[in-house]
Protein backbone atom coordinates (compact mmCIF):
# COMPACT_ATOMS: atom_id res chain seq x y z
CA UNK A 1 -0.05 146.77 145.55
CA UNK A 2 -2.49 147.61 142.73
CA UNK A 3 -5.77 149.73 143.85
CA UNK A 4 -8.43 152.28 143.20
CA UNK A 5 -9.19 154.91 146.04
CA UNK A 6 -12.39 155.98 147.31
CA UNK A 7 -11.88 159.58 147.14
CA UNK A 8 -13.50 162.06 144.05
CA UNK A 9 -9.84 163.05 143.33
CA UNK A 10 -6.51 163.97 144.68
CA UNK A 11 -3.77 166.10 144.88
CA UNK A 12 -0.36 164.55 145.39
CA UNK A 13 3.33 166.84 146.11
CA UNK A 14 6.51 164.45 146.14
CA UNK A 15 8.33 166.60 149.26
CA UNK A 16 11.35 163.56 149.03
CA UNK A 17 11.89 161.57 146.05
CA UNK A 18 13.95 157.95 146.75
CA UNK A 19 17.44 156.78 145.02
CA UNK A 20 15.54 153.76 144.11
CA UNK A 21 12.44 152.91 143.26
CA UNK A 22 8.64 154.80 144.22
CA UNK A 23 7.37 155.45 141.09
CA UNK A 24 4.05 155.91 140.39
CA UNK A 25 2.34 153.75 138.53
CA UNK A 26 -1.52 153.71 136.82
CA UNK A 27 -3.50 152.45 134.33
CA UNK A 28 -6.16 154.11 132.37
CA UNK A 29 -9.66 152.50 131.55
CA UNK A 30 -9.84 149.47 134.67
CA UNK A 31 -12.70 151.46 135.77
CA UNK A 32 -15.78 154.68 135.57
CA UNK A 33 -17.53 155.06 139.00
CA UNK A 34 -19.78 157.17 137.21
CA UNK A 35 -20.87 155.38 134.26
CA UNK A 36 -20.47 152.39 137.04
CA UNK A 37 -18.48 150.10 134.71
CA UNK A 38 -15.35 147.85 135.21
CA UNK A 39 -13.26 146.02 132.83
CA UNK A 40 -12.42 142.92 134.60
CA UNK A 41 -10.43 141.66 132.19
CA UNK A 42 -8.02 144.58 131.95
CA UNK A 43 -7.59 144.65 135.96
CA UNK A 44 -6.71 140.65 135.98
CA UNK A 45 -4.41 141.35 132.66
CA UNK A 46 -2.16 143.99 135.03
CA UNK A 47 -2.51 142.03 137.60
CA UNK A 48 -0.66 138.97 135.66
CA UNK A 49 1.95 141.26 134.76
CA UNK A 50 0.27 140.85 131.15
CA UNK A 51 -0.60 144.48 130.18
CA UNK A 52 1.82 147.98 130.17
CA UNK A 53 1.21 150.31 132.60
CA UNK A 54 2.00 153.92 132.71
CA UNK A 55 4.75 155.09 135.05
CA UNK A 56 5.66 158.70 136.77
CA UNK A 57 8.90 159.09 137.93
CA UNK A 58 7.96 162.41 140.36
CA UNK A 59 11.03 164.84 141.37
CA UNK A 60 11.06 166.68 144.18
CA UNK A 61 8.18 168.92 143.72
CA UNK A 62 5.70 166.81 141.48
CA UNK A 63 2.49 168.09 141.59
CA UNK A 64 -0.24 165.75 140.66
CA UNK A 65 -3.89 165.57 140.14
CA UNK A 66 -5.39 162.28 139.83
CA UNK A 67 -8.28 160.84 139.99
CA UNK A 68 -7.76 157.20 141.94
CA UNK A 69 -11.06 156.20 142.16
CA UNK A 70 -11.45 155.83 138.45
CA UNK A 71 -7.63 154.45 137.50
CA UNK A 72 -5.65 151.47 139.07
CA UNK A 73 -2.91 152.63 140.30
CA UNK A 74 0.27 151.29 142.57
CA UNK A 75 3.75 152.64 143.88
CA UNK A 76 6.65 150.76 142.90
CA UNK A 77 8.74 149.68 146.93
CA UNK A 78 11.39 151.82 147.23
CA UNK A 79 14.44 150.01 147.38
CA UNK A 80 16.82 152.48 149.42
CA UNK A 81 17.78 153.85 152.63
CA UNK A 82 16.14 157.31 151.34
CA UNK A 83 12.38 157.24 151.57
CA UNK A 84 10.05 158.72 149.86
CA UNK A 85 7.55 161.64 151.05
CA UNK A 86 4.30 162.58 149.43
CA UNK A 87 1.78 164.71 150.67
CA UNK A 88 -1.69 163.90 149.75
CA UNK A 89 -4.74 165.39 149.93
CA UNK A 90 -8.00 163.83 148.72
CA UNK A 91 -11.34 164.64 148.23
CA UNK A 92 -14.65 163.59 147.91
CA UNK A 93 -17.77 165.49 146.35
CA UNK A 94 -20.45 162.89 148.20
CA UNK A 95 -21.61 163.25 151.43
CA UNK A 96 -20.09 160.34 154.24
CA UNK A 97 -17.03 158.92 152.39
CA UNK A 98 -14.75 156.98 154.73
CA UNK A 99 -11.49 155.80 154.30
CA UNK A 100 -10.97 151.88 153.94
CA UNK A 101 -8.99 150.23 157.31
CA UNK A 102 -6.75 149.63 155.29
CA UNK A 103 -6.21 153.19 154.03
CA UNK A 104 -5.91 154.20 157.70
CA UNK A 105 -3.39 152.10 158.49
CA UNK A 106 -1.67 152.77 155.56
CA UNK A 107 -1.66 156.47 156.22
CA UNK A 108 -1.76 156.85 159.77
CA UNK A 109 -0.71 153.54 161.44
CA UNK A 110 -4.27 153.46 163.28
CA UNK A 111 -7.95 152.81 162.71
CA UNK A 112 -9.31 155.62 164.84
């Protein structure tokens, strides 16, 4: 579903790219962690389905550098047998940044 990440920024590569479905989706201008602002009312607007998002289609080989913390952004389910594989790597630039439970689960299956 629709999120922001914790991390400073990240660095995606699609290794597998689905036959249906996993694009990337994001929207610009939900949120600045560092001018601390929010724009509620663009956030609920994508969240009704109300407001156009942008949308990456990533081949085999994408590279991307994004900045999740700062954009909403969500992954279309793929909707074949062929899955899709992404390696990411994020980063922070403050000091004691964890990942959310969720986030763990998400990416590992675990908490600890």
């Amino acid at each position: 579903g629709w999120h922001f990440d914790n991390a400073s920024f990240a660095i995606t590569l699609m290794i597998q790219r689905p036959k249906a479905g996993g694009n990337f989706q994001y929207v610009i201008g939900a949120r600045n962690v560092e001018k601390n602002t929010v724009n509620i009312q663009l956030i609920n607007s994508v969240l009704q389905n109300k407001h156009s998002v942008e949308e990456l289609r990533g081949e085999e080989g994408t590279l991307v550098l994004f900045c999740g913390r700062n954009y909403l952004h969500s992954v279309i389910p793929v909707t074949s047998k062929r899955s899709r594989i992404l390696a990411t790597l994020n980063y922070n630039l403050e000091k004691n940044i964890e990942l959310s439970e969720n986030v763990r689960l998400t990416f590992f299956g675990r908490l600890h």
